[in-house]
C-alpha atoms as a PDB file:
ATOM      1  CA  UNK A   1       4.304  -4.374  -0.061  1.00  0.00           C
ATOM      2  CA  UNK A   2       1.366  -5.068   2.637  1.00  0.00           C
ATOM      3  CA  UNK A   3       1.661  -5.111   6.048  1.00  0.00           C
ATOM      4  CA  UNK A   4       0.021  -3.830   9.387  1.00  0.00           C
ATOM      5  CA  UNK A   5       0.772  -2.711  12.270  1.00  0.00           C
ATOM      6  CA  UNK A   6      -1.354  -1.306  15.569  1.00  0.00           C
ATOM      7  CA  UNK A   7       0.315   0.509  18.919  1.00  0.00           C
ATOM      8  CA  UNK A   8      -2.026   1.161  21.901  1.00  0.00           C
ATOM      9  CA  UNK A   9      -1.362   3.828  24.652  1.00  0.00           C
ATOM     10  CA  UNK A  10      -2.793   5.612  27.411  1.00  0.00           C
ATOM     11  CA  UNK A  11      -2.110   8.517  29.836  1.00  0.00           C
ATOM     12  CA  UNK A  12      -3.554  11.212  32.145  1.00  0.00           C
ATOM     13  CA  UNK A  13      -6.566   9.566  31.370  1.00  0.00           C
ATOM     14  CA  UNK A  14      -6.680   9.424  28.028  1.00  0.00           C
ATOM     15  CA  UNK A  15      -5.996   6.391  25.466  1.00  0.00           C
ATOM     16  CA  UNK A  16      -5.531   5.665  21.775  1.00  0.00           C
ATOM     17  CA  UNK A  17      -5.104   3.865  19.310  1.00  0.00           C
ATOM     18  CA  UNK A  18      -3.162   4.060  15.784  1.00  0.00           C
ATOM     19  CA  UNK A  19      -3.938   1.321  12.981  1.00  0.00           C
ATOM     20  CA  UNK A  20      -1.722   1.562  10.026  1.00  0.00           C
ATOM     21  CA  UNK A  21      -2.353  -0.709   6.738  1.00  0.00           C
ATOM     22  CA  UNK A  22      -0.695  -0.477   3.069  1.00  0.00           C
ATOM     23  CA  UNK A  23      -1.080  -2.550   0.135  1.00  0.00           C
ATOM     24  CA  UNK A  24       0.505  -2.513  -3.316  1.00  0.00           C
ATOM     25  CA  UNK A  25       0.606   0.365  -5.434  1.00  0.00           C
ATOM     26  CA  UNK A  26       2.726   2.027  -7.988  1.00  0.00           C
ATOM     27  CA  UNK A  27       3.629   5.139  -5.952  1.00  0.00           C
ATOM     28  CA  UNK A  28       2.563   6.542  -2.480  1.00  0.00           C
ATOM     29  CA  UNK A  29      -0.776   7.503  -1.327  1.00  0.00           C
ATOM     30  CA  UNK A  30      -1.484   8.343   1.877  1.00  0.00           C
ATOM     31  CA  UNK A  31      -4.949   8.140   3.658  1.00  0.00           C
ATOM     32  CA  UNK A  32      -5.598   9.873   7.416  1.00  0.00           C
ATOM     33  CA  UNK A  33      -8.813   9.466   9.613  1.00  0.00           C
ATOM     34  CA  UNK A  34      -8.113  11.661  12.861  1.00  0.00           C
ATOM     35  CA  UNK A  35     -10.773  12.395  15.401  1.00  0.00           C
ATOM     36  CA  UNK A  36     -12.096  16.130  15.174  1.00  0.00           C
ATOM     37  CA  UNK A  37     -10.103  18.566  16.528  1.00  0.00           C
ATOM     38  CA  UNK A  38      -6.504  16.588  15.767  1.00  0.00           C
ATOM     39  CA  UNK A  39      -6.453  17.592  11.853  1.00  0.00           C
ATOM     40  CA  UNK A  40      -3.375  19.920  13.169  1.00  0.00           C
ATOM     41  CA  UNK A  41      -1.320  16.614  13.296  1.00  0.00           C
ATOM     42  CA  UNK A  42      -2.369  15.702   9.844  1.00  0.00           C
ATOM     43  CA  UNK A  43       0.931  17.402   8.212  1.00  0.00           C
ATOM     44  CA  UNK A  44       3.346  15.648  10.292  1.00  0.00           C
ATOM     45  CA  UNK A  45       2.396  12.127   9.994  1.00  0.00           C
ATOM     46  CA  UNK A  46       2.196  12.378   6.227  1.00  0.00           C
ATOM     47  CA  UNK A  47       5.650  13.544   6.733  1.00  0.00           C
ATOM     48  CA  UNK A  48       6.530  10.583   9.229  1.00  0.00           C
ATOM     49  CA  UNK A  49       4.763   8.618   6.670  1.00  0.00           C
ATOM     50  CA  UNK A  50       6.499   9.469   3.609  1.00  0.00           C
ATOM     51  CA  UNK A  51      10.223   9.485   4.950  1.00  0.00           C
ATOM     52  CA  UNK A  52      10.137   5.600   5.959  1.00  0.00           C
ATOM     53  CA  UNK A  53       7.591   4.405   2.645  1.00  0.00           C
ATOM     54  CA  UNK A  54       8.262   5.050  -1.078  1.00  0.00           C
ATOM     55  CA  UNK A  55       5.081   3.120  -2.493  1.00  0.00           C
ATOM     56  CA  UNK A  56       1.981   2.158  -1.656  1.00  0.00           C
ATOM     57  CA  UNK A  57      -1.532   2.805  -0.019  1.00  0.00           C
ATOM     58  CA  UNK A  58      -0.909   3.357   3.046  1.00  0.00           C
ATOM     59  CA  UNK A  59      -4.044   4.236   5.341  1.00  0.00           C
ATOM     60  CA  UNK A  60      -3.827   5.343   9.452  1.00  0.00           C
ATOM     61  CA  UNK A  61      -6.202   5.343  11.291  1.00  0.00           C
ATOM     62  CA  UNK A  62      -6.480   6.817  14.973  1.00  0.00           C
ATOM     63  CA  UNK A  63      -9.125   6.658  17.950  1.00  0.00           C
ATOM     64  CA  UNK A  64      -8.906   8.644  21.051  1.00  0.00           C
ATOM     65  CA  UNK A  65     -10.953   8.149  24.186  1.00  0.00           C
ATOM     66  CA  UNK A  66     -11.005  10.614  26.421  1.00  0.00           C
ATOM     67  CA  UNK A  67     -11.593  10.744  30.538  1.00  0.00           C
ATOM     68  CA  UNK A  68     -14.791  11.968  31.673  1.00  0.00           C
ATOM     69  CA  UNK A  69     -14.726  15.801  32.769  1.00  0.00           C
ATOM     70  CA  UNK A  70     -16.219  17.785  35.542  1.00  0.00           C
ATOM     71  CA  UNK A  71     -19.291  18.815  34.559  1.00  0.00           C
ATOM     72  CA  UNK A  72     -21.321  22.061  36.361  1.00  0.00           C
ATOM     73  CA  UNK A  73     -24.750  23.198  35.921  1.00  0.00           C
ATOM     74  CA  UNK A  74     -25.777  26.678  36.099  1.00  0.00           C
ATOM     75  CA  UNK A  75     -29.271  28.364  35.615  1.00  0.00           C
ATOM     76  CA  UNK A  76     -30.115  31.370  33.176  1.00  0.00           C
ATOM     77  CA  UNK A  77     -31.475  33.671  34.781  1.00  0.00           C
ATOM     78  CA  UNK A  78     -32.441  35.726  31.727  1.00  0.00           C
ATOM     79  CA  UNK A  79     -34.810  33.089  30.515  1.00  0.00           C
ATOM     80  CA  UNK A  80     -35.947  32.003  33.799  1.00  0.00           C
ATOM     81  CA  UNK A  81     -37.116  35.097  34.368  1.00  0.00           C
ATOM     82  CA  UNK A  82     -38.958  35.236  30.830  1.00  0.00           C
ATOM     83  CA  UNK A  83     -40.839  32.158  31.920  1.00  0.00           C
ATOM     84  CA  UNK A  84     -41.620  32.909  35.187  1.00  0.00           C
ATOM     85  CA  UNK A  85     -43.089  36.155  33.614  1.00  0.00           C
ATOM     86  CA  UNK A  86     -45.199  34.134  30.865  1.00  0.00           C
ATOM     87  CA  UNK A  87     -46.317  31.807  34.000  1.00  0.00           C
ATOM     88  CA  UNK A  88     -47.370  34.786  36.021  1.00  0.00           C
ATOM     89  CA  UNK A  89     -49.173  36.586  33.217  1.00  0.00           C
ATOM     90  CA  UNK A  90     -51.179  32.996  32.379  1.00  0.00           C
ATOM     91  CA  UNK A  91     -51.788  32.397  36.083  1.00  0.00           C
ATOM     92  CA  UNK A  92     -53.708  35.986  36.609  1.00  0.00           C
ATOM     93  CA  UNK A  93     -55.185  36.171  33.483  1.00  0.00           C
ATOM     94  CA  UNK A  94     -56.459  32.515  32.354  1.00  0.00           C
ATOM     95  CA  UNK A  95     -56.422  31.058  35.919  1.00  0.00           C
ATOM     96  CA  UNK A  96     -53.333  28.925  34.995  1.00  0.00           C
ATOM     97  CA  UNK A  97     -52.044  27.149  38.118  1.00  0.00           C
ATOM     98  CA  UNK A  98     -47.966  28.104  38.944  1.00  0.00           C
ATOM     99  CA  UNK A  99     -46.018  26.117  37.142  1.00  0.00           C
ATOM    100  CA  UNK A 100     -43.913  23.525  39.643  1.00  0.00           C
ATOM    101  CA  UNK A 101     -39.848  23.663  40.108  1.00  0.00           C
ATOM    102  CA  UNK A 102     -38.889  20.781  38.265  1.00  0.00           C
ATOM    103  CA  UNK A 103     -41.368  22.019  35.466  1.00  0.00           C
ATOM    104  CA  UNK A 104     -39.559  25.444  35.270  1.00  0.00           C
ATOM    105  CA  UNK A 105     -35.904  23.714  35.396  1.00  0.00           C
ATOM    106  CA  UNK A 106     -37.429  21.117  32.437  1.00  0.00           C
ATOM    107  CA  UNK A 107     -37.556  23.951  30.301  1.00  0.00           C
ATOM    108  CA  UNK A 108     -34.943  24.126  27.702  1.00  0.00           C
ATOM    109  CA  UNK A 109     -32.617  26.826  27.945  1.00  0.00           C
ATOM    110  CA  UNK A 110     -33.463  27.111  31.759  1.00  0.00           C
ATOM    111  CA  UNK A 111     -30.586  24.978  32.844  1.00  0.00           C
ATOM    112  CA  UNK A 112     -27.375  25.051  31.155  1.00  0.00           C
ATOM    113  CA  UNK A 113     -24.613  22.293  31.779  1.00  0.00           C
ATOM    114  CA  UNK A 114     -21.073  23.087  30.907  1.00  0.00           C
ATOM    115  CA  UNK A 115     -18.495  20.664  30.675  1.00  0.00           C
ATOM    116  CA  UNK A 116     -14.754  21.344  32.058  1.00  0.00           C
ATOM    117  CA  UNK A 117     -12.784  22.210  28.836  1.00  0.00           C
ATOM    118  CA  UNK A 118      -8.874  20.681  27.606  1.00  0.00           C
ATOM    119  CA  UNK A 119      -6.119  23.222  29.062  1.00  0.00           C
ATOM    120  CA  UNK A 120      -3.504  23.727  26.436  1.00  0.00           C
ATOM    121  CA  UNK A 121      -1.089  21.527  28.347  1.00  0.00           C
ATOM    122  CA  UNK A 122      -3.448  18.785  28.445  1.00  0.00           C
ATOM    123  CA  UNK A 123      -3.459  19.357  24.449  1.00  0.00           C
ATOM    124  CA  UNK A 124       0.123  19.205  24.412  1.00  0.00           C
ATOM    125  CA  UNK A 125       0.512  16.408  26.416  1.00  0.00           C
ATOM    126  CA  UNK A 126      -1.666  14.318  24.245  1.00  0.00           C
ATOM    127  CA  UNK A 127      -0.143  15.292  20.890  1.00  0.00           C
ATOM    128  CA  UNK A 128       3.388  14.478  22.087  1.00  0.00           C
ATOM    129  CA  UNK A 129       2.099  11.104  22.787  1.00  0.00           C
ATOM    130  CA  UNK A 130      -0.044  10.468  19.622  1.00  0.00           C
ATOM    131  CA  UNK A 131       3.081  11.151  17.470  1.00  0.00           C
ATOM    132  CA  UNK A 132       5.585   9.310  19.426  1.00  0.00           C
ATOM    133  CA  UNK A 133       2.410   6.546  19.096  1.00  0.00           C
ATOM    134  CA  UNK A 134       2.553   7.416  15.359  1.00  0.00           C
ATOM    135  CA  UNK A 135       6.153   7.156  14.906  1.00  0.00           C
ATOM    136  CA  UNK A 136       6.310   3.776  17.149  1.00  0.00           C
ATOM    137  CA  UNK A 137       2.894   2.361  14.084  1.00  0.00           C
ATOM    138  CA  UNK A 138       4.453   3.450  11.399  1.00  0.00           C
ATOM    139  CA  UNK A 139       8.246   1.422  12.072  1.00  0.00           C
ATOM    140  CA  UNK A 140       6.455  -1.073  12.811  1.00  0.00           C
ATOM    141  CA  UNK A 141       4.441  -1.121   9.553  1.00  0.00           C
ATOM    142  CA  UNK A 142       7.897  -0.401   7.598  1.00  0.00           C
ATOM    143  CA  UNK A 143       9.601  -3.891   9.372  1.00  0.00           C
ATOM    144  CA  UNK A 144       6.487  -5.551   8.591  1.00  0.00           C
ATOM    145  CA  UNK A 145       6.585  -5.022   5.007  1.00  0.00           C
ATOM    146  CA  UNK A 146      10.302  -5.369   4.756  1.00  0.00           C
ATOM    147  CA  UNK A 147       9.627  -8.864   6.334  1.00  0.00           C
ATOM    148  CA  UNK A 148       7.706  -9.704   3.495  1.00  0.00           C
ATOM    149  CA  UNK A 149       9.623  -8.463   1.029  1.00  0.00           C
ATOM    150  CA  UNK A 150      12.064 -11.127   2.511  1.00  0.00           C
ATOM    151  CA  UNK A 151       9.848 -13.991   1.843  1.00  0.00           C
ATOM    152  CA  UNK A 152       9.232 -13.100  -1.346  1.00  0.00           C
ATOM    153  CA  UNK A 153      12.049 -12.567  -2.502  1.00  0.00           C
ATOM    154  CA  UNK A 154      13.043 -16.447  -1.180  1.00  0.00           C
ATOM    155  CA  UNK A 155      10.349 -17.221  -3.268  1.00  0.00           C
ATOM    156  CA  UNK A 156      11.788 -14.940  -6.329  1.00  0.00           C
ATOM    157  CA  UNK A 157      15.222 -16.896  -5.868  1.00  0.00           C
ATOM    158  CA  UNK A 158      13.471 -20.134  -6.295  1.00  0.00           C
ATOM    159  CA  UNK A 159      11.881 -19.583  -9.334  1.00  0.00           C
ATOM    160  CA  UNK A 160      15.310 -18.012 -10.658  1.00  0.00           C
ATOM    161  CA  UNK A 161      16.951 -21.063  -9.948  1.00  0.00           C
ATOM    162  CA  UNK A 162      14.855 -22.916 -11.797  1.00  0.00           C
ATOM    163  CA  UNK A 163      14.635 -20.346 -14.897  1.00  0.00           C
ATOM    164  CA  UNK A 164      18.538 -21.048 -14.812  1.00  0.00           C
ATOM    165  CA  UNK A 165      18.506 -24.561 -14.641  1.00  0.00           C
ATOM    166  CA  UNK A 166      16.233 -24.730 -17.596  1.00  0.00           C
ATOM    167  CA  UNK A 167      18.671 -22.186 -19.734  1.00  0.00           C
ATOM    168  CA  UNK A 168      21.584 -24.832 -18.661  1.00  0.00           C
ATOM    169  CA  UNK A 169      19.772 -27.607 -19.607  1.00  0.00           C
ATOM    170  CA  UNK A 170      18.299 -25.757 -23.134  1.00  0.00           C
ATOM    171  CA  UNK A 171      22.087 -24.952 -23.643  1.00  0.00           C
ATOM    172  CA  UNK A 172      23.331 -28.633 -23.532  1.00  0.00           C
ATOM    173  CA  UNK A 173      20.532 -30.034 -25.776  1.00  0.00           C
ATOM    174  CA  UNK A 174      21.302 -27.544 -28.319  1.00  0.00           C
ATOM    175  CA  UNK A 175      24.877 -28.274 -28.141  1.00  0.00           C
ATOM    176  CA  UNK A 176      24.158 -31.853 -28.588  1.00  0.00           C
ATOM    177  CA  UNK A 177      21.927 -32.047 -31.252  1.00  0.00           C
ATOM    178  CA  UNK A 178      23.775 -30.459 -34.351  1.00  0.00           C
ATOM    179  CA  UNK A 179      22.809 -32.729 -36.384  1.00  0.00           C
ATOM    180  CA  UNK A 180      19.331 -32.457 -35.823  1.00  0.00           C
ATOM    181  CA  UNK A 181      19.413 -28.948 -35.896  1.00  0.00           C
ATOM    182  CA  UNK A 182      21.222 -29.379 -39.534  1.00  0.00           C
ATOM    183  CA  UNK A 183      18.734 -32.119 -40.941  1.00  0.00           C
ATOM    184  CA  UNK A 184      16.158 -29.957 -39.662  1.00  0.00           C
ATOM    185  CA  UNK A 185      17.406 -27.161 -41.902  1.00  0.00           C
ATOM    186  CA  UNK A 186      18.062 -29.710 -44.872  1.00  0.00           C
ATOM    187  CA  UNK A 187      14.429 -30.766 -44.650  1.00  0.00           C
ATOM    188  CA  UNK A 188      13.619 -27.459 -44.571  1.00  0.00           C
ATOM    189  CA  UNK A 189      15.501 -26.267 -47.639  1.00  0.00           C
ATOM    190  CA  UNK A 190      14.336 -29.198 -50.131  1.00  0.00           C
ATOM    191  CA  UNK A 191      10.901 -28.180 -49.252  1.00  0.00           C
ATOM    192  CA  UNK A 192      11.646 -24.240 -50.205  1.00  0.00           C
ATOM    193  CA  UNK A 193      13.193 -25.778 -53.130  1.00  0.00           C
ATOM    194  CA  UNK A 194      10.346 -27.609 -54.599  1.00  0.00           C
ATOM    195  CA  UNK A 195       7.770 -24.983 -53.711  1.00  0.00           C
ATOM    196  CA  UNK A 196       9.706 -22.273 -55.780  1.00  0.00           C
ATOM    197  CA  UNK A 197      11.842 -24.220 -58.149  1.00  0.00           C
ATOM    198  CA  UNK A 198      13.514 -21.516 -59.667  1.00  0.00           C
ATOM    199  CA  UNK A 199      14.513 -19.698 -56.668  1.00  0.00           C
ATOM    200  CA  UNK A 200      18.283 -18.458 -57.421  1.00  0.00           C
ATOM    201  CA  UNK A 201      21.381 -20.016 -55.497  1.00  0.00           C
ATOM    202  CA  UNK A 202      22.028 -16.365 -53.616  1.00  0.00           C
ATOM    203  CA  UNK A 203      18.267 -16.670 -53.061  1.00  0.00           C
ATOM    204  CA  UNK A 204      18.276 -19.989 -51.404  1.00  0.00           C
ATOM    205  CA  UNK A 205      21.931 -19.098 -49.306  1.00  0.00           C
ATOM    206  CA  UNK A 206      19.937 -15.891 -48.251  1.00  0.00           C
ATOM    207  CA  UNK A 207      17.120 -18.366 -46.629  1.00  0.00           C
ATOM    208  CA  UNK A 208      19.364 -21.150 -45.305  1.00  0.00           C
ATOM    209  CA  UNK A 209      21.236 -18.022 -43.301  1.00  0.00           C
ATOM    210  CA  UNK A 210      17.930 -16.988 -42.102  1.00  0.00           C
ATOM    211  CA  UNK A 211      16.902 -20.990 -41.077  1.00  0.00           C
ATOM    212  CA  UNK A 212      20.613 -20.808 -39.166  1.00  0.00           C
ATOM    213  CA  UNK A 213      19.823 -17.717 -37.302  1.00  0.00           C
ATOM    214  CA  UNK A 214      16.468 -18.949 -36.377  1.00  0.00           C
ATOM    215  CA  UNK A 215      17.098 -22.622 -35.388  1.00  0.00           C
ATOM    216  CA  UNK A 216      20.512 -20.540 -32.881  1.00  0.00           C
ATOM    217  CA  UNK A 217      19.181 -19.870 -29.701  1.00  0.00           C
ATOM    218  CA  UNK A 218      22.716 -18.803 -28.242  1.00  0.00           C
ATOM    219  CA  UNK A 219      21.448 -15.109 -27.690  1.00  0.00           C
ATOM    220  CA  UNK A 220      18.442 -15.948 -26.466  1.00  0.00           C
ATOM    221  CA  UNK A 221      19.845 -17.929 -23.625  1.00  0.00           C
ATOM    222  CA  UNK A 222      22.842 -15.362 -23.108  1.00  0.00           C
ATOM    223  CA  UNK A 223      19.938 -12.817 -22.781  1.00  0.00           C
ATOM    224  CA  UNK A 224      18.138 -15.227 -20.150  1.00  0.00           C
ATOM    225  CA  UNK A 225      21.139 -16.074 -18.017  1.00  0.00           C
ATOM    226  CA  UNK A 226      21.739 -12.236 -18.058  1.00  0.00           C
ATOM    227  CA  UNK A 227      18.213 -11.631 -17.115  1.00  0.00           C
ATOM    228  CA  UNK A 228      18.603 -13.870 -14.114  1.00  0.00           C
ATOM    229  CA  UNK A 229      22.209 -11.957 -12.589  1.00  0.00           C
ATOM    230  CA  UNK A 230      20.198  -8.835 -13.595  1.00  0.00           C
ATOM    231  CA  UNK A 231      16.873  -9.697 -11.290  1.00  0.00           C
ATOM    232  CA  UNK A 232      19.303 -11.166  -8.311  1.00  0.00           C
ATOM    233  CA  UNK A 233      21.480  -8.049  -8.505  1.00  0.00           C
ATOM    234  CA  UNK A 234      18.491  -6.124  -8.232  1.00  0.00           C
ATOM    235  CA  UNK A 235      17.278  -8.326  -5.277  1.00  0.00           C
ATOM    236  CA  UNK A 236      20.117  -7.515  -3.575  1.00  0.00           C
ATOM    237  CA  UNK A 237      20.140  -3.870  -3.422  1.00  0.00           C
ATOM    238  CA  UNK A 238      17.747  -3.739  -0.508  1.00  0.00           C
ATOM    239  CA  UNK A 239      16.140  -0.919  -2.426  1.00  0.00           C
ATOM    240  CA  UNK A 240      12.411  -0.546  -4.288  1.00  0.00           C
ATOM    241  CA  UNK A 241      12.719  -2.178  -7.098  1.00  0.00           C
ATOM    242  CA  UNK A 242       9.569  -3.226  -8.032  1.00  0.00           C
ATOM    243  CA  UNK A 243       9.459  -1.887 -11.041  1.00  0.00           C
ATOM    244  CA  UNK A 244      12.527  -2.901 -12.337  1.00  0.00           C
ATOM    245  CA  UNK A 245      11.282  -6.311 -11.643  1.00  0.00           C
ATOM    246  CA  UNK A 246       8.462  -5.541 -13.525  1.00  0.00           C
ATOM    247  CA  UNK A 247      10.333  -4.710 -16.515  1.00  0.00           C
ATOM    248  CA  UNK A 248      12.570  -8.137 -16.029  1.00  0.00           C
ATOM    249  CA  UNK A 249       9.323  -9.880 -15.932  1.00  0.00           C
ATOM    250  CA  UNK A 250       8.646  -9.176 -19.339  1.00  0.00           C
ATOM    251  CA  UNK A 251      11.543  -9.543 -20.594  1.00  0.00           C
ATOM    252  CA  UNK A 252      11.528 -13.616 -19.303  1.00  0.00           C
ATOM    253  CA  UNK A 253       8.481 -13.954 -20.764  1.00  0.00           C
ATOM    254  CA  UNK A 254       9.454 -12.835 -24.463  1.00  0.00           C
ATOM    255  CA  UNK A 255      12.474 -15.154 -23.959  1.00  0.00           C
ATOM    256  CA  UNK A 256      10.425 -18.359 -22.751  1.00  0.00           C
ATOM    257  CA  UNK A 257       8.742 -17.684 -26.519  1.00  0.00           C
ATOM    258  CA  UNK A 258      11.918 -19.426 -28.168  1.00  0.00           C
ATOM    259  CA  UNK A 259      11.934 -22.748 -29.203  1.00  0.00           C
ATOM    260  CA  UNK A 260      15.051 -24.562 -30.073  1.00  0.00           C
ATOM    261  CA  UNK A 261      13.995 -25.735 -33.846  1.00  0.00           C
END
């Protein structure tokens, strides 16, 4: 089944996002894209993922923005001091002018900015409310497909009404056309007849039995009619079954082969 499904949320600053997809496929396959330093998570939402979906590609996809921190700036000392040694040496020996303050502090290395780091809490915090998040995507991606599972399967129920209104109406023609069916095997006799005249009389009851079997199309719609409770029994179930409907597929097909002489 497709489907989609997207839940927003934001707190102490933070906010995210979780987009969840899946399309058809014969079993499950699950795709993650978490921002760097969430691949922790990674094991538990395949888990999440896999008790709520049997089949499919399923792909999630999260974003996180986080707030602004408190930055501070500091100087090195240790390489200030190199430069303002290089600067000292050039200025006595090459008459070098002293370099100016805002050329010292445009050195790299000179000033060093350090950003306030995530406390573990913060971490915690966060990763309680991406999974809840996750949990919140991923039902609704499981209603969504089971929402069109219902659809199609009004649309399944249509076209097995009208498989069974065609066996019903195959079975009454056949029942009231014996006697075609019978000249049809007459015709068909004289003409093996006079192409191999001296064909034997247990030769020639041998191929009117095999004309009889092949102009009956009983089993054929007994197996059609069957195929039909089969394929609404399985609709019913409220279970995967895909496959099986697969398999029922088929089998319609090799019955719609049949013509009735």
């Amino acid at each position: 089944m497709t489907g989609f499904s997207r839940v927003e949320g934001t707190e102490d600053g933070y906010s995210w996002a979780w987009e969840l997809r899946s399309v058809n496929a014969r079993s499950l396959d699950i795709r993650l894209r978490l921002p760097s330093g969430m691949d922790r998570l990674e094991a538990g939402f395949r888990k999440a993922v896999s008790e709520q979906i049997n089949r499919g590609n399923v792909s999630a996809t999260l974003t996180v923005t986080r707030p602004a921190r408190k930055q501070e700036v500091s100087i090195n000392s240790e390489i200030l001091d190199q430069v303002m040694a290089i600067s000292n040496e050039l200025s006595s020996s090459e008459n070098v002018s002293p370099p100016s303050v805002d050329g010292l502090l445009a050195v790299r290395g000179v000033l060093e900015v350090q950003e306030e780091e995530e406390t573990e809490d913060q971490q915690n915090r966060l990763d309680s409310e991406v999974a809840a998040a996750f949990a919140n995507a991923i039902t609704g991606l499981f209603d969504n497909r089971i929402a069109e599972g219902e659809r199609l399967a009004i649309t399944i129920n249509a076209h097995l009404d009208e498989i069974e209104r065609c066996v019903q109406e195959a079975a009454g023609i056949a029942a009231a056309h014996p006697a075609a069916i019978a000249k049809r095997m007459r015709e068909q006799v004289r003409a093996l007849a006079s192409e191999v005249p001296a064909l034997t009389e247990e030769r020639l009851a041998q191929e009117v039995a095999l004309l009889a079997v092949k102009a009956d199309i009983r089993e054929e719609l007994d197996r059609l009619a069957a195929h039909v409770e089969g394929a609404r029994e399985l609709l019913a179930e409220g279970s995967p079954v895909g496959r099986k409907l697969d398999f029922l597929c088929q089998e319609f097909n090799q019955g719609s082969e049949y013509r009735l002489f």
